[in-house]
Protein backbone atom coordinates (compact mmCIF):
# COMPACT_ATOMS: atom_id res chain seq x y z
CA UNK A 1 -10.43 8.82 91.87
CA UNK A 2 -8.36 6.71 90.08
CA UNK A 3 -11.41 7.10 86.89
CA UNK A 4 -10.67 10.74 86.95
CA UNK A 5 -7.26 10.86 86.34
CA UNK A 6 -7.56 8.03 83.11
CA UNK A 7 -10.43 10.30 81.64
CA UNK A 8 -8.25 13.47 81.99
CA UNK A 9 -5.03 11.19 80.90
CA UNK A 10 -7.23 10.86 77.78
CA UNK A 11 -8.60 14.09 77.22
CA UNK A 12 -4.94 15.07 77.18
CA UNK A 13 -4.00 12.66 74.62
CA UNK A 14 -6.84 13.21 71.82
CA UNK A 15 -5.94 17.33 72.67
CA UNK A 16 -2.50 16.93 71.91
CA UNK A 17 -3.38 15.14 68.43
CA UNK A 18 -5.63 17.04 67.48
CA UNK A 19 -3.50 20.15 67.87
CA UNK A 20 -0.64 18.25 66.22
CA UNK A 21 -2.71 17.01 63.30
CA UNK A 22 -4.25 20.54 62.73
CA UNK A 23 -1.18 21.98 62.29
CA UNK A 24 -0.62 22.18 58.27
CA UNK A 25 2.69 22.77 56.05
CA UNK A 26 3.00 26.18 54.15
CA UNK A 27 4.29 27.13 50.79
CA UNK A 28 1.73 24.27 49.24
CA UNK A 29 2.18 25.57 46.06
CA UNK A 30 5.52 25.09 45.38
CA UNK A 31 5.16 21.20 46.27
CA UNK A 32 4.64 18.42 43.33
CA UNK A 33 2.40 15.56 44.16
CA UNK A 34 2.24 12.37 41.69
CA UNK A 35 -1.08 10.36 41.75
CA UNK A 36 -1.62 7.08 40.18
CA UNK A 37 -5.06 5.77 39.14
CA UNK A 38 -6.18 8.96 38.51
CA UNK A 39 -8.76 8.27 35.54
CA UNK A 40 -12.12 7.92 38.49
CA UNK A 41 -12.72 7.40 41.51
CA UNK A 42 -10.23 8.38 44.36
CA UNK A 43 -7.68 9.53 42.39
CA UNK A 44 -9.65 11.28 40.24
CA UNK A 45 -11.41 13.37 43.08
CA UNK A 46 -7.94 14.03 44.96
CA UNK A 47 -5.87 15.03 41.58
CA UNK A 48 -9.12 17.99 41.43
CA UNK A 49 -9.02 18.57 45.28
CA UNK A 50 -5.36 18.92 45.71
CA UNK A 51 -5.38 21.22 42.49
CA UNK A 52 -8.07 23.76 44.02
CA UNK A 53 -5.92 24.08 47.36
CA UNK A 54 -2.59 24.99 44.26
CA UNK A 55 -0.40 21.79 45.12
CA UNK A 56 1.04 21.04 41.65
CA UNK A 57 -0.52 17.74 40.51
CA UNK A 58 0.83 15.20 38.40
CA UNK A 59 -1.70 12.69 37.14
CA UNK A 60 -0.84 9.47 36.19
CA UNK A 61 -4.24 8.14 33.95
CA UNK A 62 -4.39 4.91 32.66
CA UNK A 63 -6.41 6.34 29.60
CA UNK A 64 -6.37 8.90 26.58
CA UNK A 65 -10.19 10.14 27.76
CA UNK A 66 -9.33 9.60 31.40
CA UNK A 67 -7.04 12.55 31.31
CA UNK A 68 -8.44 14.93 28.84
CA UNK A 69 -11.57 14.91 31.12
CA UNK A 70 -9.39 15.52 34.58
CA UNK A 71 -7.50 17.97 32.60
CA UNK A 72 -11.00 19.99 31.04
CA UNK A 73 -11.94 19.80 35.30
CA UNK A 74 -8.65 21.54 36.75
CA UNK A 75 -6.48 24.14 36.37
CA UNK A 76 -3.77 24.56 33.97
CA UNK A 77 -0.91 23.73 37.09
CA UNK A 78 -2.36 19.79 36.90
CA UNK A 79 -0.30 17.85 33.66
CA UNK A 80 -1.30 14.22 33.34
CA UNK A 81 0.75 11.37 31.91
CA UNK A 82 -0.53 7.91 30.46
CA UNK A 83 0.90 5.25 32.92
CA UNK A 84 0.20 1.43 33.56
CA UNK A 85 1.61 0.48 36.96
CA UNK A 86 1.76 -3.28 35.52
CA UNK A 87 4.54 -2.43 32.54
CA UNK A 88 7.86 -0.99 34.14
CA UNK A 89 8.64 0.88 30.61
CA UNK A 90 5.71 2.67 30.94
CA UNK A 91 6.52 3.28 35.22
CA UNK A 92 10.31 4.78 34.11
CA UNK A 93 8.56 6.78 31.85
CA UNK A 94 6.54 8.33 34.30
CA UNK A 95 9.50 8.96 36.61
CA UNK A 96 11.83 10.31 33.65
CA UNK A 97 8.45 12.62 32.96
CA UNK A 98 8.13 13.57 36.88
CA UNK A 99 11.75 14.13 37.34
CA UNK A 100 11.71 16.63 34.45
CA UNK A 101 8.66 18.48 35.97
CA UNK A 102 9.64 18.95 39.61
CA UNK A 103 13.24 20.07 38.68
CA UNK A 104 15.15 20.81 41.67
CA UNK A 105 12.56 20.92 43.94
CA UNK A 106 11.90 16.66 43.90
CA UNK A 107 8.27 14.97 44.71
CA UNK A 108 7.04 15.70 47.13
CA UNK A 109 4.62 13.41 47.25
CA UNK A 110 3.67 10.40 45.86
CA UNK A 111 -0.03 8.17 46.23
CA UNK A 112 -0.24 4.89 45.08
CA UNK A 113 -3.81 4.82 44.47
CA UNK A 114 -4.18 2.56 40.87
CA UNK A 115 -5.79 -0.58 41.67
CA UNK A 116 -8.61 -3.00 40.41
CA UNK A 117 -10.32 -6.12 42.92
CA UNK A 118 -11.34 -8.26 39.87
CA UNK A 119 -11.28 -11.49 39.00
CA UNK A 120 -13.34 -12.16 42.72
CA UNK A 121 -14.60 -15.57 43.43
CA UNK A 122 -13.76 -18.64 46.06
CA UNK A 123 -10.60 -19.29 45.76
CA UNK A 124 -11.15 -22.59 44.43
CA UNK A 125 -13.12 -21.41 41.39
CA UNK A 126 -9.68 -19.39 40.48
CA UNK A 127 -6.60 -20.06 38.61
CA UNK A 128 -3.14 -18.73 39.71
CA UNK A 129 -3.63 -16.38 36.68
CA UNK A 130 -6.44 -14.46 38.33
CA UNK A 131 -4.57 -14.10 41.77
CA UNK A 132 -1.65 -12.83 39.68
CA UNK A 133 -3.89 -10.27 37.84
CA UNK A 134 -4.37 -8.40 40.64
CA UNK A 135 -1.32 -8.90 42.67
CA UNK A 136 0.77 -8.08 39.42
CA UNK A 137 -1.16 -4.12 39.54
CA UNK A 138 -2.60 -3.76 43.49
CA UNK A 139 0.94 -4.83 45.27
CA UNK A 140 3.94 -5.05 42.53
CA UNK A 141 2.91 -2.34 40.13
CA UNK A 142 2.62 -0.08 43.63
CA UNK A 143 6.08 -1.37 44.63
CA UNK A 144 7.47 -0.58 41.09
CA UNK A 145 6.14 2.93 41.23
CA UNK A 146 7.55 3.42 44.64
CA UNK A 147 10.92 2.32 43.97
CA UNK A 148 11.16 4.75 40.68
CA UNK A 149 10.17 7.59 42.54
CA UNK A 150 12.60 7.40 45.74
CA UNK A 151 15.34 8.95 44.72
CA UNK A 152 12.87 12.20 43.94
CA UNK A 153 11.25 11.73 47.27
CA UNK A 154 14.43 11.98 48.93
CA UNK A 155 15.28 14.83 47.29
CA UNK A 156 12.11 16.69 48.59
CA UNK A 157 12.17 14.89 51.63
CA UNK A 158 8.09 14.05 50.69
CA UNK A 159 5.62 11.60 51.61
CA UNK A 160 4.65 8.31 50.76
CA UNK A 161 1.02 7.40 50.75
CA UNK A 162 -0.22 3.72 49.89
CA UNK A 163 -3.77 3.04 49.34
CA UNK A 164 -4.50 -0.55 51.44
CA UNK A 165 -8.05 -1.27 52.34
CA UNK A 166 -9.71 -2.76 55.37
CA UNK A 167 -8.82 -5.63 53.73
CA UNK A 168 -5.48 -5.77 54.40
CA UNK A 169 -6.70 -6.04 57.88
CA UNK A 170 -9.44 -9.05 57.44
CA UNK A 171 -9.51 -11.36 54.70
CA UNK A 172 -13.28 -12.69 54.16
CA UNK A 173 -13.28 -13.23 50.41
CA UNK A 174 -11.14 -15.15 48.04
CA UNK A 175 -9.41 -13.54 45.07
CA UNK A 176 -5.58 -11.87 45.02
CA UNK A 177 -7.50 -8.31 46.41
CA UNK A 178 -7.17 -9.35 49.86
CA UNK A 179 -3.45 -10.81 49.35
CA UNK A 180 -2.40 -8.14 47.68
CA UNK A 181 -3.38 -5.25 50.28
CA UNK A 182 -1.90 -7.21 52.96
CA UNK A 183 1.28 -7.28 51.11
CA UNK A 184 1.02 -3.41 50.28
CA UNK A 185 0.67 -3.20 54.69
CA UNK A 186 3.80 -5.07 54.79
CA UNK A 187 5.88 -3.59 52.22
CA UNK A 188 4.42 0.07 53.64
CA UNK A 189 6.09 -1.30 56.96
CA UNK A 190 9.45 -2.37 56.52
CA UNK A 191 9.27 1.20 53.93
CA UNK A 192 8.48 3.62 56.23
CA UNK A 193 11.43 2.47 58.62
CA UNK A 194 13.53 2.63 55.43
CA UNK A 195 13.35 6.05 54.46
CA UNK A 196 12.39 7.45 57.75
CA UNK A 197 16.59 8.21 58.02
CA UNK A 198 16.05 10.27 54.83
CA UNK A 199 12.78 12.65 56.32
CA UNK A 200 10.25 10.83 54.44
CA UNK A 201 7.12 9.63 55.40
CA UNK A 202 5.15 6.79 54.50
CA UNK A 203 1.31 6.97 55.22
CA UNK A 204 -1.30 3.95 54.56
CA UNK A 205 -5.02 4.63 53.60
CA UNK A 206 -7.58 2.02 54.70
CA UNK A 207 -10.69 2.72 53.16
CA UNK A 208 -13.85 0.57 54.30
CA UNK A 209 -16.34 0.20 51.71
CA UNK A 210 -16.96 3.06 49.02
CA UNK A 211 -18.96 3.55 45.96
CA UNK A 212 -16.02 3.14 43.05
CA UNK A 213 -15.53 1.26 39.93
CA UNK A 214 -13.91 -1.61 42.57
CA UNK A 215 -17.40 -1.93 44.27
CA UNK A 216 -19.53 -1.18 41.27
CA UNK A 217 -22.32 -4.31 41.13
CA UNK A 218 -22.17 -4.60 37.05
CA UNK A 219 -18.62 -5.19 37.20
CA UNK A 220 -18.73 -7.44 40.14
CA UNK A 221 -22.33 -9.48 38.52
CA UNK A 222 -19.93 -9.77 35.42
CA UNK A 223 -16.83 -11.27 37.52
CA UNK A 224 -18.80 -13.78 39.02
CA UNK A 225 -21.21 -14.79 36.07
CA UNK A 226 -17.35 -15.30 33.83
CA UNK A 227 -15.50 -17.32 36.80
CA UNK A 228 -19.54 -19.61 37.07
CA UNK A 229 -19.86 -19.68 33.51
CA UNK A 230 -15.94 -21.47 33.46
CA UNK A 231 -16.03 -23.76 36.02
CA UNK A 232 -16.02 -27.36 35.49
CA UNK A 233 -19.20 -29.63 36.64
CA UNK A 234 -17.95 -31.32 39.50
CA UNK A 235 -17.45 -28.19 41.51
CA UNK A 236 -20.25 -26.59 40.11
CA UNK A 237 -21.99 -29.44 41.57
CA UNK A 238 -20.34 -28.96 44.98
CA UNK A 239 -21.01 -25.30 45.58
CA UNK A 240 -24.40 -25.71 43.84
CA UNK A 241 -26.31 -22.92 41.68
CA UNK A 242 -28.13 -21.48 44.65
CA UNK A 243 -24.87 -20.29 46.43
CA UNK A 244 -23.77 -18.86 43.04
CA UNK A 245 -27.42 -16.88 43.04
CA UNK A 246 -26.86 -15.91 47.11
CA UNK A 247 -23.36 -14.43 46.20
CA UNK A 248 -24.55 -12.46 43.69
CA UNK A 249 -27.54 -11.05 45.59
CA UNK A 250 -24.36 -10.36 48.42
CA UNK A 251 -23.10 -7.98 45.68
CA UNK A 252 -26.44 -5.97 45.69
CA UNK A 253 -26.51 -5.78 49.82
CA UNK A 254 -22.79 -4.65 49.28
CA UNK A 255 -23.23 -2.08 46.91
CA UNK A 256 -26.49 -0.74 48.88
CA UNK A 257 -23.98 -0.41 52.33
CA UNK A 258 -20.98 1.44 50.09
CA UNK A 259 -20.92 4.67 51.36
CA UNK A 260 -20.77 7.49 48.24
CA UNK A 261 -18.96 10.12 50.20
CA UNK A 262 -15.60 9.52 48.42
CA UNK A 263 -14.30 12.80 49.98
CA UNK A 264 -14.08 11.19 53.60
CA UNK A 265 -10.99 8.95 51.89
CA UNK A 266 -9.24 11.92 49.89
CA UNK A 267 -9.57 14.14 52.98
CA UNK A 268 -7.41 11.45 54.86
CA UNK A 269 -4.91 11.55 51.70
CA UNK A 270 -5.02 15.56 51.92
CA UNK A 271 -4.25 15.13 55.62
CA UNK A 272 -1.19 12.63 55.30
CA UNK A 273 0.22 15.19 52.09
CA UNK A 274 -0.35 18.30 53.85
CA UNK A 275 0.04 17.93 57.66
CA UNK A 276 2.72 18.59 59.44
CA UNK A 277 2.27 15.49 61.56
CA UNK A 278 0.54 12.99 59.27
CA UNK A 279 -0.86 9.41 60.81
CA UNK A 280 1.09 6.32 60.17
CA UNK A 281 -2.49 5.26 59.22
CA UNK A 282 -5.86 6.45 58.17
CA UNK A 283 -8.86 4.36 58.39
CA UNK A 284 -11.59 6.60 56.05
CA UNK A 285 -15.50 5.28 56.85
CA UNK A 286 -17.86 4.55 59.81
CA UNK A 287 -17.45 0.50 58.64
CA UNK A 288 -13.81 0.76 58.87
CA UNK A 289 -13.60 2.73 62.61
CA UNK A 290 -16.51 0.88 64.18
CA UNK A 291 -16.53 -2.63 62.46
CA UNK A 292 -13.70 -4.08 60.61
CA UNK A 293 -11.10 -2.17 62.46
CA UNK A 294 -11.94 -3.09 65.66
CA UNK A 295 -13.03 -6.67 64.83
CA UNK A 296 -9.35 -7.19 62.84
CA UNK A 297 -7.88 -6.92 66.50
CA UNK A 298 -10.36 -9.80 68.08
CA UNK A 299 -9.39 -13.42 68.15
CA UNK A 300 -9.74 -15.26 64.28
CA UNK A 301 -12.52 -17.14 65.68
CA UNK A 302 -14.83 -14.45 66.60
CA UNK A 303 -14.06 -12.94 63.12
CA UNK A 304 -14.82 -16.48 61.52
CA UNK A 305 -18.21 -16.95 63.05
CA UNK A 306 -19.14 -13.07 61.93
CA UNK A 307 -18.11 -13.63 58.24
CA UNK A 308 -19.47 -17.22 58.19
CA UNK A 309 -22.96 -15.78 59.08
CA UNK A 310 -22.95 -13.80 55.28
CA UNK A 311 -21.60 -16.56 53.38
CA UNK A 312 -24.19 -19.04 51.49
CA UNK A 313 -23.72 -22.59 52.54
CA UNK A 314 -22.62 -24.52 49.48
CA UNK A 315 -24.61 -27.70 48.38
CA UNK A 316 -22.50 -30.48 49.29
CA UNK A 317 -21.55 -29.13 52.40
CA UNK A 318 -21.07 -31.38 55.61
């Protein structure tokens, strides 16, 4: 008996959310939304999907050609602005820009989506440099945005929506990409109790593995073969060239398991701009629901033992 009434207990539960999360805001076209990273991949495809449903876009693109082509794709409602979330000028530029476009109305929303995973290596075969690199655009360059653009969230009483990764959930590969999601969980955290006294919302996107310029194998081959290529003898001796060969064969088996249906990550953006109820968090991808999501809440040495199994064994090792 007692089976029946947790099953209907349940039933009741994933009824109610999905009635709250259908539920979606009107008047979509009076409400600015400010993307960052918006020259490929994710941000690319949400600048042109939020466009087609009449949101106003604001693109930030990191390029001259980046945002010519996104602007030759959408509507004349998207405007795009040069911005590089790793020079502040260029970040108070952006909000000066954005303030002038929304007006009155504020921002409504804002996605932190600019972000790169390169340099990518064991940690050991990287310099504090290379963990800055990324940290410096994935996690402080996010922050920097954020804190420009407050004061216009506020005013619309908008969203916040950080792009993590699975990865800020398991850490199984050395490099500042893990680090720096982790810290983009945390600082999405203490942020969302922030400004939750102000009716904004801060939403977290993490993505399993997708078919982007982060994931793409050339750039990846090319990371490894630089960080290799600069390493001095005695620890090329120690990991030995067959676990430099094994790593970059893991690149190919990577690249073969990313899944190229970007749109099941920009849906879940849509979802946390649009709804009425948005989800603290979003976890896009069958990898991310059924793998690393699950296995991020099992003890560290189960994890350990299923990562270890996909790492070569280095040369010298005991």
């Amino acid at each position: 008996m007692w089976l029946f009434y947790v099953v209907a207990l349940l039933g009741f539960y994933f009824l109610l959310r999905w009635y709250r999360e259908k539920q979606i805001l009107t008047n979509l076209t009076e409400k600015y939304v400010f993307i960052t990273g918006c020259d490929s991949g994710f941000g690319n495809l949400l600048a042109k999907q939020l466009d087609v449903k009449g949101l106003r876009v604001l693109a930030g693109c990191l390029s001259q050609q980046g945002a010519e082509k996104l602007k030759e794709a959408t509507s004349e409602r998207l405007q795009t602005i040069l911005l590089d979330v790793n020079n502040t000028e260029s970040v108070n530029k952006a909000m000066e820009w954005v303030k002038a476009q929304v007006g009155d109305k504020g921002l409504w929303g804002l996605v932190n989506n600019a972000g790169i995973s390169t340099p990518t290596a064991p940690n050991e075969w990287l310099t504090k440099e290379d963990f800055k690199k990324i940290i410096d655009i994935n996690l402080l360059g996010l922050i920097d945005v954020t804190i420009h653009m407050l004061p216009l969230l506020r005013q619309a009483k908008g969203r916040v929506v950080n792009v993590a990764s699975i990865m800020g959930r398991l850490s199984f590969f050395g490099g500042g990409y893990c680090p720096s999601k982790y810290g983009v969980e945390s600082f999405s955290d203490s942020l969302r109790i922030e400004v939750s006294n102000f009716g904004v919302k801060v939403c977290v996107i993490e993505p399993g593995y997708f078919r982007t310029a982060i994931t793409n194998d050339k750039n990846l081959h090319n990371n490894f073969r630089s960080v290799w290529e600069r390493l001095p003898k005695e620890i090329k001796q120690v990991y030995g060239v067959s676990y430099y060969e094994k790593m970059l064969k893991g690149v190919n088996e990577m690249q073969a398991n990313c899944s190229p249906n970007l749109s099941l990550v920009t849906n879940c953006m849509e979802h946390a701009l649009t709804a009425v109820h948005p989800r603290f968090r979003y976890s896009p991808g069958w990898d991310a629901k059924l793998f690393y999501l699950p296995l991020s809440y099992m003890p560290t040495y189960v994890s350990d033992l299923v990562f270890l199994k996909t790492y070569p064994k280095p040369e010298q090792a005991i």
